[in-house]
C-alpha atoms as a PDB file:
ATOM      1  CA  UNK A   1     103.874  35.618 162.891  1.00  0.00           C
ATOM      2  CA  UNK A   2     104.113  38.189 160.318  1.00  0.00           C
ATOM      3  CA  UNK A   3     104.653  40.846 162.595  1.00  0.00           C
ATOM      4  CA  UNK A   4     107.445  38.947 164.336  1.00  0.00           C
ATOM      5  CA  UNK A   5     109.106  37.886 161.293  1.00  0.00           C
ATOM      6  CA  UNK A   6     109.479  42.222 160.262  1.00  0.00           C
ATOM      7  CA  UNK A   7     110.532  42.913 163.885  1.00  0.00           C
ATOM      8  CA  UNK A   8     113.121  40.114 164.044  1.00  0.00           C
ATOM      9  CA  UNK A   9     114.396  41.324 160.242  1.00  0.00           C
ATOM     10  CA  UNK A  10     114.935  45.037 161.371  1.00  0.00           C
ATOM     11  CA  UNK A  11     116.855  43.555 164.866  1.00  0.00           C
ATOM     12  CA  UNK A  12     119.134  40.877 162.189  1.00  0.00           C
ATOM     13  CA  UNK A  13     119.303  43.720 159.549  1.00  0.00           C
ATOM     14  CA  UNK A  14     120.971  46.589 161.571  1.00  0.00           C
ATOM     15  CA  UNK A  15     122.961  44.360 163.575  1.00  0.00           C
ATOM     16  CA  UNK A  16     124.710  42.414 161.110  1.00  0.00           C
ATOM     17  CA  UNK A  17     123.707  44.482 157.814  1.00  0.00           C
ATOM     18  CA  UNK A  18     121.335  43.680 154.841  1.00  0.00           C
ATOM     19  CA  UNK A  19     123.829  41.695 152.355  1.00  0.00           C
ATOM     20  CA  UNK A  20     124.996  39.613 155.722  1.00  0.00           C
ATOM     21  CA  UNK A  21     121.842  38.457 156.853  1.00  0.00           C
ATOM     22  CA  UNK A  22     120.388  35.650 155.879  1.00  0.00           C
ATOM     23  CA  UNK A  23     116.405  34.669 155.358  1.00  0.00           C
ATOM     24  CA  UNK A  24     117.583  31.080 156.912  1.00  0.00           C
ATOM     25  CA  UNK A  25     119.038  32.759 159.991  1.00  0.00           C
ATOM     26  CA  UNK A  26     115.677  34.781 160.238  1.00  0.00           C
ATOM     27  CA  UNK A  27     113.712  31.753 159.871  1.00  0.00           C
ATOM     28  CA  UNK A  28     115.211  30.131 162.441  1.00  0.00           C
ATOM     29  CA  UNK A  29     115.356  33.081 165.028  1.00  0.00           C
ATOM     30  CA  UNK A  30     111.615  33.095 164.373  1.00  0.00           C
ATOM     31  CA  UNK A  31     111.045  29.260 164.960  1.00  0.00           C
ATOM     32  CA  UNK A  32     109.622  28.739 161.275  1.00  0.00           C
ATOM     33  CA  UNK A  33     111.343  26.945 158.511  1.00  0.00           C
ATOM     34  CA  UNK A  34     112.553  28.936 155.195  1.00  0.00           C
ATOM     35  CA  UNK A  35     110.141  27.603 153.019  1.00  0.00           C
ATOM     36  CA  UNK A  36     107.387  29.106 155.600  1.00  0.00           C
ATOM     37  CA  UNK A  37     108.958  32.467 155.978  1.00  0.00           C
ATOM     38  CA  UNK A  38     108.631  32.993 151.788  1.00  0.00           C
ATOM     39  CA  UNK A  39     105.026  32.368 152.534  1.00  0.00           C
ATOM     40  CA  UNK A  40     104.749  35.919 154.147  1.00  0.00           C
ATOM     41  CA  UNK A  41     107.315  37.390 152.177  1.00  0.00           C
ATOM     42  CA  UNK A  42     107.641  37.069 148.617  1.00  0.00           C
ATOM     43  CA  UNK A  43     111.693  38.260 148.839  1.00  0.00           C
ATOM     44  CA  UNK A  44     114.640  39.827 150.844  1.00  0.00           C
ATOM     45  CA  UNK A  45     113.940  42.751 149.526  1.00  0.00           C
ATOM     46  CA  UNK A  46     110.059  42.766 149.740  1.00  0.00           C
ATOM     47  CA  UNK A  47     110.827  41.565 153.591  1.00  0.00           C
ATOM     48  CA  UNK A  48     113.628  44.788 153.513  1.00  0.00           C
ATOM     49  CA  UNK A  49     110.643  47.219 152.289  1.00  0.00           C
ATOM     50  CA  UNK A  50     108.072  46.229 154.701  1.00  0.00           C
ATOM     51  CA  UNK A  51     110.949  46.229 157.787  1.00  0.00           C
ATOM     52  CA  UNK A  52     111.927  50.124 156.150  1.00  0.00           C
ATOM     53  CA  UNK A  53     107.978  51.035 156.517  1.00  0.00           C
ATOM     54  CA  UNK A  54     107.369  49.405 160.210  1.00  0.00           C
ATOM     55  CA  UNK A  55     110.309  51.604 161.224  1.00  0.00           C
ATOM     56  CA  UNK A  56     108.997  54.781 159.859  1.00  0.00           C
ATOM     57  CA  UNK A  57     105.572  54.362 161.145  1.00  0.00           C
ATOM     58  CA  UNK A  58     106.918  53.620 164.429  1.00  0.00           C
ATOM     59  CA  UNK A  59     109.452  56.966 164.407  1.00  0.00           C
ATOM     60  CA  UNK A  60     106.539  58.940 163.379  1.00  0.00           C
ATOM     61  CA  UNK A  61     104.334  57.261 166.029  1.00  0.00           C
ATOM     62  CA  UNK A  62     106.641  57.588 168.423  1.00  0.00           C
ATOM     63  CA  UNK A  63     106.700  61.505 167.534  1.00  0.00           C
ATOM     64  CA  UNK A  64     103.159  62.470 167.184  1.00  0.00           C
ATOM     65  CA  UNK A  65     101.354  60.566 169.829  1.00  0.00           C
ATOM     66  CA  UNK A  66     103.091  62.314 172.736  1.00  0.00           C
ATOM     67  CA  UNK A  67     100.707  63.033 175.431  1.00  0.00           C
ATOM     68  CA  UNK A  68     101.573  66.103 176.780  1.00  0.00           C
ATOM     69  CA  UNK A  69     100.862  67.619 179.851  1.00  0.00           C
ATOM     70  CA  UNK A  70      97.945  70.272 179.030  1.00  0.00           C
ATOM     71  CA  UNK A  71      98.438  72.385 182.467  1.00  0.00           C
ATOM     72  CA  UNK A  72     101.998  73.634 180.657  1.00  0.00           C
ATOM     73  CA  UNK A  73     102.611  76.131 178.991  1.00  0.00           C
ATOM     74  CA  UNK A  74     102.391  76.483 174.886  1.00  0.00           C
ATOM     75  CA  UNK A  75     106.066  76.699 175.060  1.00  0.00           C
ATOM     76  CA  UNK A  76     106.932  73.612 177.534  1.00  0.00           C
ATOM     77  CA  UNK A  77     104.772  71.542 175.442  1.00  0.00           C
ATOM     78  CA  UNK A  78     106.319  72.405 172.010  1.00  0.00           C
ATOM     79  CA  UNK A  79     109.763  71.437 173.904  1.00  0.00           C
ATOM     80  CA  UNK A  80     108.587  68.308 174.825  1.00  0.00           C
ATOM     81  CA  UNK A  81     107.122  67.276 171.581  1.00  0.00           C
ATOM     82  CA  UNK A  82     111.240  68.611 170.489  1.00  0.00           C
ATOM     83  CA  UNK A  83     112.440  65.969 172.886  1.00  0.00           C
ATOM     84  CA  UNK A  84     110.211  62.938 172.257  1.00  0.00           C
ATOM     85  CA  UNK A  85     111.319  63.745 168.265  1.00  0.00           C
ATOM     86  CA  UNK A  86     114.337  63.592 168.523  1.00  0.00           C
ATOM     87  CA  UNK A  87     114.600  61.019 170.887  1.00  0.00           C
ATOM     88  CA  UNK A  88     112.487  58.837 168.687  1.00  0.00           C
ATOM     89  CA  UNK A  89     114.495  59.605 165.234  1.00  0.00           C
ATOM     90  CA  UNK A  90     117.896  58.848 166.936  1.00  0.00           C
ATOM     91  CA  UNK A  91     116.235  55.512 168.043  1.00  0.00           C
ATOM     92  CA  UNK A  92     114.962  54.769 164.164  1.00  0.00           C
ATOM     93  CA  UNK A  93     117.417  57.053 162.108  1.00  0.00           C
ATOM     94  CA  UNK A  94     120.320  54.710 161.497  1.00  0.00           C
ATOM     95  CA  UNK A  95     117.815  51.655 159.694  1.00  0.00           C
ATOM     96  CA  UNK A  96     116.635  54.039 157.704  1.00  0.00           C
ATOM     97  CA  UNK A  97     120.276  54.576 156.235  1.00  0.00           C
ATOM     98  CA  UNK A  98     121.143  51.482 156.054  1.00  0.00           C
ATOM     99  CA  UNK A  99     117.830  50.716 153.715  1.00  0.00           C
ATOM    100  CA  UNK A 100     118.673  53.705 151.440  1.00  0.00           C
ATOM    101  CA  UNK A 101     122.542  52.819 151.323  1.00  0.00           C
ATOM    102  CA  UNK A 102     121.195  48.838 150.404  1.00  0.00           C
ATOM    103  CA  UNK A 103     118.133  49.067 148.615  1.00  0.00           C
ATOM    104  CA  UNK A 104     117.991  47.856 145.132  1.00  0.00           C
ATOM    105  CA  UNK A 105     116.837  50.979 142.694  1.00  0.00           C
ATOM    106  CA  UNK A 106     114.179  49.436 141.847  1.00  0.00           C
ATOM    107  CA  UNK A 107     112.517  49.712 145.122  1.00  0.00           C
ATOM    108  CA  UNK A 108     113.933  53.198 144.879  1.00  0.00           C
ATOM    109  CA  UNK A 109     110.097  54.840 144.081  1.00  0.00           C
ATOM    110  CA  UNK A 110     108.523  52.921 146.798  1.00  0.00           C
ATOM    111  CA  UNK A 111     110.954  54.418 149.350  1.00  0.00           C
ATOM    112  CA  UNK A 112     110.353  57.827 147.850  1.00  0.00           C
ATOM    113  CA  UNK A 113     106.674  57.293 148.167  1.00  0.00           C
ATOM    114  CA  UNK A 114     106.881  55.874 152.218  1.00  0.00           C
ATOM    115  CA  UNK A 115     109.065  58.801 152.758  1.00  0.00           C
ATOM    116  CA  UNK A 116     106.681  61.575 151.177  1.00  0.00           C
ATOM    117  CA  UNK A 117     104.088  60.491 153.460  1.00  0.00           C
ATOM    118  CA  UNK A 118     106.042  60.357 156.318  1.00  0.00           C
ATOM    119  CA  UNK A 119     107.283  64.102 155.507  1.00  0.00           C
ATOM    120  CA  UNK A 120     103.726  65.237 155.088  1.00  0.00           C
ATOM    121  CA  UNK A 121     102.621  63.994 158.226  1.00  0.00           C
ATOM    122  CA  UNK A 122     105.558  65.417 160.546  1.00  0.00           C
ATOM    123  CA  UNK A 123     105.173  68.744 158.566  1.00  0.00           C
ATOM    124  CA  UNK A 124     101.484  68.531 159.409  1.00  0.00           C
ATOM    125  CA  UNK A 125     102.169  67.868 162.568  1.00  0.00           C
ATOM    126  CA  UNK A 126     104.959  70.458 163.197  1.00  0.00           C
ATOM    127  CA  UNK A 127     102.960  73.454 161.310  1.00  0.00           C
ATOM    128  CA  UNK A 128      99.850  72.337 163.994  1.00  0.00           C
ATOM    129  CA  UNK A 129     102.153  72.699 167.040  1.00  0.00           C
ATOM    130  CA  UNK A 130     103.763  76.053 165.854  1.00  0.00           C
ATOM    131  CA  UNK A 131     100.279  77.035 165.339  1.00  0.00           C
ATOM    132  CA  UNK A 132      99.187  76.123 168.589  1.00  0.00           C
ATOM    133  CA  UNK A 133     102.235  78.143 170.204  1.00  0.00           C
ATOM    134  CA  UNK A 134     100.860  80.865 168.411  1.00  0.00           C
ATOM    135  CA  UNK A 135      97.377  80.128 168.704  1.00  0.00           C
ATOM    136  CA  UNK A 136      96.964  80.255 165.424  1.00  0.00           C
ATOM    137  CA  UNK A 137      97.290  84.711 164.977  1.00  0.00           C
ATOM    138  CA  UNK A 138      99.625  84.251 162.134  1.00  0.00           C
ATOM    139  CA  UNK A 139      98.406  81.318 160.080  1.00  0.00           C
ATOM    140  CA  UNK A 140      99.314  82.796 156.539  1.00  0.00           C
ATOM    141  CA  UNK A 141     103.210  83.539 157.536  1.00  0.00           C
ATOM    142  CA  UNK A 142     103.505  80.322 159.497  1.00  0.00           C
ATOM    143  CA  UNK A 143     104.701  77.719 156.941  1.00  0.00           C
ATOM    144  CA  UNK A 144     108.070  79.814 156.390  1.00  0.00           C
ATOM    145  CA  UNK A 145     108.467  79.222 160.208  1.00  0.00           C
ATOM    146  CA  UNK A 146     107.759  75.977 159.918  1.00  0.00           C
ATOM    147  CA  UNK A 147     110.633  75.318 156.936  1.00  0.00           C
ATOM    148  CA  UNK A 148     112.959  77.214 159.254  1.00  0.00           C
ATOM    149  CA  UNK A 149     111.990  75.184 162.369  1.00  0.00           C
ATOM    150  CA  UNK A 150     112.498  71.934 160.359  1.00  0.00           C
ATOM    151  CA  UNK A 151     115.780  72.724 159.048  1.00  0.00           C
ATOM    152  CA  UNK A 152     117.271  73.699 162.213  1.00  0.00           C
ATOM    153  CA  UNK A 153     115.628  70.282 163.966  1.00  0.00           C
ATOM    154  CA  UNK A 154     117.184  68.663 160.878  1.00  0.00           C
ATOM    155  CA  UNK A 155     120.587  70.079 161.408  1.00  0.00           C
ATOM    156  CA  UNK A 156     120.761  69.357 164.975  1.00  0.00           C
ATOM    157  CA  UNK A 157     119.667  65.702 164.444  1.00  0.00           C
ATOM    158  CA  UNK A 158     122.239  65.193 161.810  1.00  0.00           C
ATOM    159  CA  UNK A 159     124.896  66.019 164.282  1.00  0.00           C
ATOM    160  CA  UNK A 160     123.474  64.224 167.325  1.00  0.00           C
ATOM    161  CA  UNK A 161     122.680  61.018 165.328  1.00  0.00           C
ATOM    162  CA  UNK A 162     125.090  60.706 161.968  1.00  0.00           C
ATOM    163  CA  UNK A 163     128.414  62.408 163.595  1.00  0.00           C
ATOM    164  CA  UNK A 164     127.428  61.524 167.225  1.00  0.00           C
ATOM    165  CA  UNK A 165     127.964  64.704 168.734  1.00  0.00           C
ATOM    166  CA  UNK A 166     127.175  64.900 172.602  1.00  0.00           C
ATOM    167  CA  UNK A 167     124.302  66.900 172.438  1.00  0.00           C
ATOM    168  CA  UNK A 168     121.642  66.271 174.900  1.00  0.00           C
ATOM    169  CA  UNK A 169     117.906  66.326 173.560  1.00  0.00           C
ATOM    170  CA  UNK A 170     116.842  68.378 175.902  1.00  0.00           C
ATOM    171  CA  UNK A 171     118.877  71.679 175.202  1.00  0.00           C
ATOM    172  CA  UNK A 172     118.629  71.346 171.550  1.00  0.00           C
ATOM    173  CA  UNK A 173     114.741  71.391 172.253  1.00  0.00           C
ATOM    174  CA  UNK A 174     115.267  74.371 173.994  1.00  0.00           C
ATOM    175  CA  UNK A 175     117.845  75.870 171.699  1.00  0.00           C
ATOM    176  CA  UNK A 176     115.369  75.290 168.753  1.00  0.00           C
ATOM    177  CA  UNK A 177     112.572  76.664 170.582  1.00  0.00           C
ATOM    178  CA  UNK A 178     114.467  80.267 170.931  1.00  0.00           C
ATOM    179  CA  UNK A 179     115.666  80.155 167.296  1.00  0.00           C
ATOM    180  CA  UNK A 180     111.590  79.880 166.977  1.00  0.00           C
ATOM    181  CA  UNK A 181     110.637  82.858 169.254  1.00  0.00           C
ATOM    182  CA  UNK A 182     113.895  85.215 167.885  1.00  0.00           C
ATOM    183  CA  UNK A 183     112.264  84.288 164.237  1.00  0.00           C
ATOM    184  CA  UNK A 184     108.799  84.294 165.061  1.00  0.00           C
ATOM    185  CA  UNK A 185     108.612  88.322 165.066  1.00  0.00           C
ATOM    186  CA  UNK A 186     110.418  88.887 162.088  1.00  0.00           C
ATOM    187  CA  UNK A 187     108.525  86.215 159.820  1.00  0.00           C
ATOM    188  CA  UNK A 188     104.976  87.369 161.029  1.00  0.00           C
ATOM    189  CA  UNK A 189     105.507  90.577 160.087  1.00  0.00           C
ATOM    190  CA  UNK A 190     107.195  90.231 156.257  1.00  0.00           C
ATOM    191  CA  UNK A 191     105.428  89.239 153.362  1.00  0.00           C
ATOM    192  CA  UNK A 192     105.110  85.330 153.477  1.00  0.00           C
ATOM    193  CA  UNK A 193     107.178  83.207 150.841  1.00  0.00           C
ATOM    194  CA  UNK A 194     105.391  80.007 151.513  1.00  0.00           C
ATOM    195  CA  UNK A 195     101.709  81.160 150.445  1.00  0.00           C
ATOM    196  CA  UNK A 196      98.602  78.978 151.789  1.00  0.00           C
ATOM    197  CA  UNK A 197      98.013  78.062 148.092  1.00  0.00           C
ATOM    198  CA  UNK A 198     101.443  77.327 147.238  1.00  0.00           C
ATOM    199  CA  UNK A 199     101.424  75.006 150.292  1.00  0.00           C
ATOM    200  CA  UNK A 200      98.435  73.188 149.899  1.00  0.00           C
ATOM    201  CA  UNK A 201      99.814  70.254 149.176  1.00  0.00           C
ATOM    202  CA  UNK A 202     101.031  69.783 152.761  1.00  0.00           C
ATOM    203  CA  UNK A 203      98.149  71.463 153.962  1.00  0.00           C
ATOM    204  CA  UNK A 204      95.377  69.430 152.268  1.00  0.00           C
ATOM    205  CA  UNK A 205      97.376  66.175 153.130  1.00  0.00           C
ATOM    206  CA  UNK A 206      95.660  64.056 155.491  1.00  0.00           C
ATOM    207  CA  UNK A 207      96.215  60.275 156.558  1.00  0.00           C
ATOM    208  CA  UNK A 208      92.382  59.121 156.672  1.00  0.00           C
ATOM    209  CA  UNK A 209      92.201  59.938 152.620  1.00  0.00           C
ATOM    210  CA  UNK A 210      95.331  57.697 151.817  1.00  0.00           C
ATOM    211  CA  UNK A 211      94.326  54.339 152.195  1.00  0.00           C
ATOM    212  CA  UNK A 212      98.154  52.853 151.727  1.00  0.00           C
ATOM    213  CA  UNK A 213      99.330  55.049 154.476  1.00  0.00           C
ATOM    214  CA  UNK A 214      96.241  54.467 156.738  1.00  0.00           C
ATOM    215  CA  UNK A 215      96.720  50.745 156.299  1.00  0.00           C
ATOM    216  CA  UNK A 216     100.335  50.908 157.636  1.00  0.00           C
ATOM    217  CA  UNK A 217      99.588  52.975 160.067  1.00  0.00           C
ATOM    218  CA  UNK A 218      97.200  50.678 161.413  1.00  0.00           C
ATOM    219  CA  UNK A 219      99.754  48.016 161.660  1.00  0.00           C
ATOM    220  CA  UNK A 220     102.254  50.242 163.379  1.00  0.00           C
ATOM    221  CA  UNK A 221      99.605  50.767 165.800  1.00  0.00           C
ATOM    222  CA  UNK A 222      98.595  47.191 166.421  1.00  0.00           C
ATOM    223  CA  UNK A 223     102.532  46.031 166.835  1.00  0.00           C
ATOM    224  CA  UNK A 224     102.468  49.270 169.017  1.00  0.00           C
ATOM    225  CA  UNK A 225      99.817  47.873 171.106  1.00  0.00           C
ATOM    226  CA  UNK A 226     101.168  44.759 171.293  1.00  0.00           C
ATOM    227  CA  UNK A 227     104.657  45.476 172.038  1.00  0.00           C
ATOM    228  CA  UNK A 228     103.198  47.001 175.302  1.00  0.00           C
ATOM    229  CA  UNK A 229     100.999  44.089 176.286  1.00  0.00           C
ATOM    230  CA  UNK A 230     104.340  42.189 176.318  1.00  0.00           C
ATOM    231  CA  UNK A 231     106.175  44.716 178.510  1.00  0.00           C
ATOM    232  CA  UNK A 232     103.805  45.260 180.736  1.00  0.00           C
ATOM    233  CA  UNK A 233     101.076  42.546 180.936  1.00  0.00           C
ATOM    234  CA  UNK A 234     101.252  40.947 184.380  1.00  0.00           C
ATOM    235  CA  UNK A 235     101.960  37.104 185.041  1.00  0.00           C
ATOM    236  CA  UNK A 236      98.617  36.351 185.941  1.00  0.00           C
ATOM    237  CA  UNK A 237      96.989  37.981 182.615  1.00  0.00           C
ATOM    238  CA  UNK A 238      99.839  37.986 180.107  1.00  0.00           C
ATOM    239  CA  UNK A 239      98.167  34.735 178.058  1.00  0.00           C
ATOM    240  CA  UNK A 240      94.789  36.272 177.732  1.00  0.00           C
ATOM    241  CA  UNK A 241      96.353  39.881 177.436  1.00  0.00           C
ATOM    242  CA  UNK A 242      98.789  38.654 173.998  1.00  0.00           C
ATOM    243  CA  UNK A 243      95.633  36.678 172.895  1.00  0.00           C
ATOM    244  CA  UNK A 244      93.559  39.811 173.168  1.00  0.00           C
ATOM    245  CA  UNK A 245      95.875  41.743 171.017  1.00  0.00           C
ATOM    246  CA  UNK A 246      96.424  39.157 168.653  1.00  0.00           C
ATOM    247  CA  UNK A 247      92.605  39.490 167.860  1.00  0.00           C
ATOM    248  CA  UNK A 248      92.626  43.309 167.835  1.00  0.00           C
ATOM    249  CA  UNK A 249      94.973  43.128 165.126  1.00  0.00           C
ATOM    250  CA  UNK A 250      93.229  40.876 163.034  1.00  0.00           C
ATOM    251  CA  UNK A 251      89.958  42.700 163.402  1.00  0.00           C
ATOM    252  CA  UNK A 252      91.709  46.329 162.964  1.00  0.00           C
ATOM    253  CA  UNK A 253      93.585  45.102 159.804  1.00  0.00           C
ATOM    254  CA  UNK A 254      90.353  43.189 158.323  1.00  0.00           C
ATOM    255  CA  UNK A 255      89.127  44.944 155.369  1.00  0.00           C
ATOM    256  CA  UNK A 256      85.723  45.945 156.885  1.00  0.00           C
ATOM    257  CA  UNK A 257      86.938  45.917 160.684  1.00  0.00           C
ATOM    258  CA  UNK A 258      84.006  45.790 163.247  1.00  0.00           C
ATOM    259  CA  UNK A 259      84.174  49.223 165.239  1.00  0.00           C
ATOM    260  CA  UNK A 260      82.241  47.270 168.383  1.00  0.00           C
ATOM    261  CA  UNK A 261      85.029  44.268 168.444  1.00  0.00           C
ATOM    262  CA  UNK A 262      87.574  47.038 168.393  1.00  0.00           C
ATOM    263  CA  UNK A 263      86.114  49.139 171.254  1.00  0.00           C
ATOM    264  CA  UNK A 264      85.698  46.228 173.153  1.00  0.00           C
ATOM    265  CA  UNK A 265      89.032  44.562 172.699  1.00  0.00           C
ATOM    266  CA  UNK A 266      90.240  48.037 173.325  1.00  0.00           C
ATOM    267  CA  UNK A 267      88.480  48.459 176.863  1.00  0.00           C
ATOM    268  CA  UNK A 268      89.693  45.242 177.639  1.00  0.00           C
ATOM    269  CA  UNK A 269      93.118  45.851 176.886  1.00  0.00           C
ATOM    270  CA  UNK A 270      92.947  49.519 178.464  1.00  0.00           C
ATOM    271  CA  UNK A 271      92.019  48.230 181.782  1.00  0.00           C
ATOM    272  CA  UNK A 272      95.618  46.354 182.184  1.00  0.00           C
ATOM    273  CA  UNK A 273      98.287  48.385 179.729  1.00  0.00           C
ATOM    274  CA  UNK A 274      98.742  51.918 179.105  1.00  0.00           C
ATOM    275  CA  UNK A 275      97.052  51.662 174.993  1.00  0.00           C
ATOM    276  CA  UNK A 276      94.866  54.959 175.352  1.00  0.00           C
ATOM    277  CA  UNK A 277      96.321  56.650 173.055  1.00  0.00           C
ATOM    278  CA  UNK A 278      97.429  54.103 170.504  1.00  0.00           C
ATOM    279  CA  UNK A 279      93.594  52.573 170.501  1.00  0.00           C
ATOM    280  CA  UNK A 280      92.025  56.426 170.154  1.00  0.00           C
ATOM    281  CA  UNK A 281      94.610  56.699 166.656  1.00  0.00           C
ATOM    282  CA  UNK A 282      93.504  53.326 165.659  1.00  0.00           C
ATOM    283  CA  UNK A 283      89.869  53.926 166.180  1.00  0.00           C
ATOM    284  CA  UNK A 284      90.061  57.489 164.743  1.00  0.00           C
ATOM    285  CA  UNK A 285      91.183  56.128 161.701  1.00  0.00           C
ATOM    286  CA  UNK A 286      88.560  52.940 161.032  1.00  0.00           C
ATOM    287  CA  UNK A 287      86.183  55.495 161.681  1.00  0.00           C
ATOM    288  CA  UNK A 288      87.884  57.260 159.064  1.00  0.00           C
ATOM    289  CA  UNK A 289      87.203  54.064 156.819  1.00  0.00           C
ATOM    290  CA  UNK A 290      83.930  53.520 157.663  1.00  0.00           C
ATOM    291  CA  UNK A 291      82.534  57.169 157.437  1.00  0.00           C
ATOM    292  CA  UNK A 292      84.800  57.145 153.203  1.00  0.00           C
ATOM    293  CA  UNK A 293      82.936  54.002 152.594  1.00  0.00           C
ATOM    294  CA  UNK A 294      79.362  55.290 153.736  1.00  0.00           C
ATOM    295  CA  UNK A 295      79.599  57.806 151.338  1.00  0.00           C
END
């Protein structure tokens, strides 16, 4: 219920705005009564919060767990991870505004934090597909690429999604990609700005050694997974598909999650709805868990 309550928030809350929505309204597109929404959500605003992070995790998702076709080229698969950015961030951009232009600023540090992690992780991400374009000759120039490639992708994105220019993702991947190459030659062989130390930060950074951020990320995964059974769960299955990934999520977001229940669950699920690579992310990551615990 939880998970429909956040979804149904983030539909009421960039429809019809933050300050116009109501938790009564929500309640009732839900099927629960007030009093039983508060029981999941302590306030508006904590309801607001956890709405802001389900869309983040799901942009970044979105982004990073492309599947791209391996018999292309370094260069066709860099566009294509171009496209399925941008295609995602136009889809989750404009909540994301309308949580910073409505948030309280007191929540302000929690939004700082969600979005720190979120930039480490796309940064991460893009620094390992420049690399692999590269195949990784020119690791201690790359980050200065990687600043440039971010800011152009930013610019672009600003004026496809906040001034709704009619820019099709497609070329911009491709115009992006040639700023890349034309920079590429010229970064690689100057002294680097960005050193590998002064970077670390970013480069140290990973999602199985923050426990708030793997915890969300679970839960993106799980409504990920779930979202899917929904769509594409046949007629015949669809009860015992939903009640499936019902008890996924409740064994992936346990606090000691069983890695056989998961696998299993996961198999079953796999064999009906296209999960693969959600389910490999999600068991990556309570592997993760397990192997920081066994320590």
């Amino acid at each position: 219920m939880k998970d429909k309550i956040i979804k149904e928030s983030l539909h009421r809350f960039s429809i019809d705005g933050y300050y116009n929505t109501s938790m009564q309204s929500i309640a009732e597109n839900c099927g629960i009564s007030k009093a039983s929404l508060y029981k999941y959500f302590a306030s508006k605003e904590d309801l607001l919060l956890q709405a802001f992070e389900y869309n983040l995790e799901q942009m970044l998702l979105r982004a990073t767990t492309l599947q791209v076709d391996p018999q292309k080229s370094p260069r066709e698969q860099l566009i294509e991870k171009i496209v399925s950015e941008l295609e995602s961030t136009k889809e989750h951009r404009p909540f994301m505004h309308l949580v910073l232009r409505t948030a309280p600023p007191k929540k302000n540090a929690e939004l700082m934090s969600m979005f720190k992690r979120t930039r480490a992780l796309l940064m991460n991400w893009h620094y390992d597909s420049l690399e692999q374009m590269y195949k990784g000759s020119y690791r201690g120039n790359l980050w200065d690429l990687v600043v440039m490639f971010q800011g152009t992708l930013r610019e672009y994105t600003s004026l496809m999604v906040d001034e709704h220019k009619s820019l099709n993702s497609h070329d911009v991947a491709h115009k992006v990609v040639e700023f890349v190459e034309a920079a590429a030659p010229v970064q690689f062989t100057n002294q680097a700005l960005l050193s590998e130390e002064m970077m670390n930060d970013y480069a140290t950074y990973r999602f199985d050694e923050d426990f708030e951020g793997i915890e969300a990320h679970k839960r993106t995964l799980c409504w990920h997974i779930q979202d899917t059974v929904e769509r594409e769960a046949s007629a015949k299955d669809r009860s015992k598909l939903i009640d499936a990934a019902a008890k996924l999520t409740e064994e992936a977001t346990h606090d000691n999650p069983r890695q056989f229940m998961i696998e299993s669950l996961g198999r079953y699920l796999a064999d009906s709805v296209s999960i693969s690579s959600e389910l490999h992310t999600l068991q990556q990551l309570i592997a993760a868990q397990h192997a920081h615990f066994q320590e």
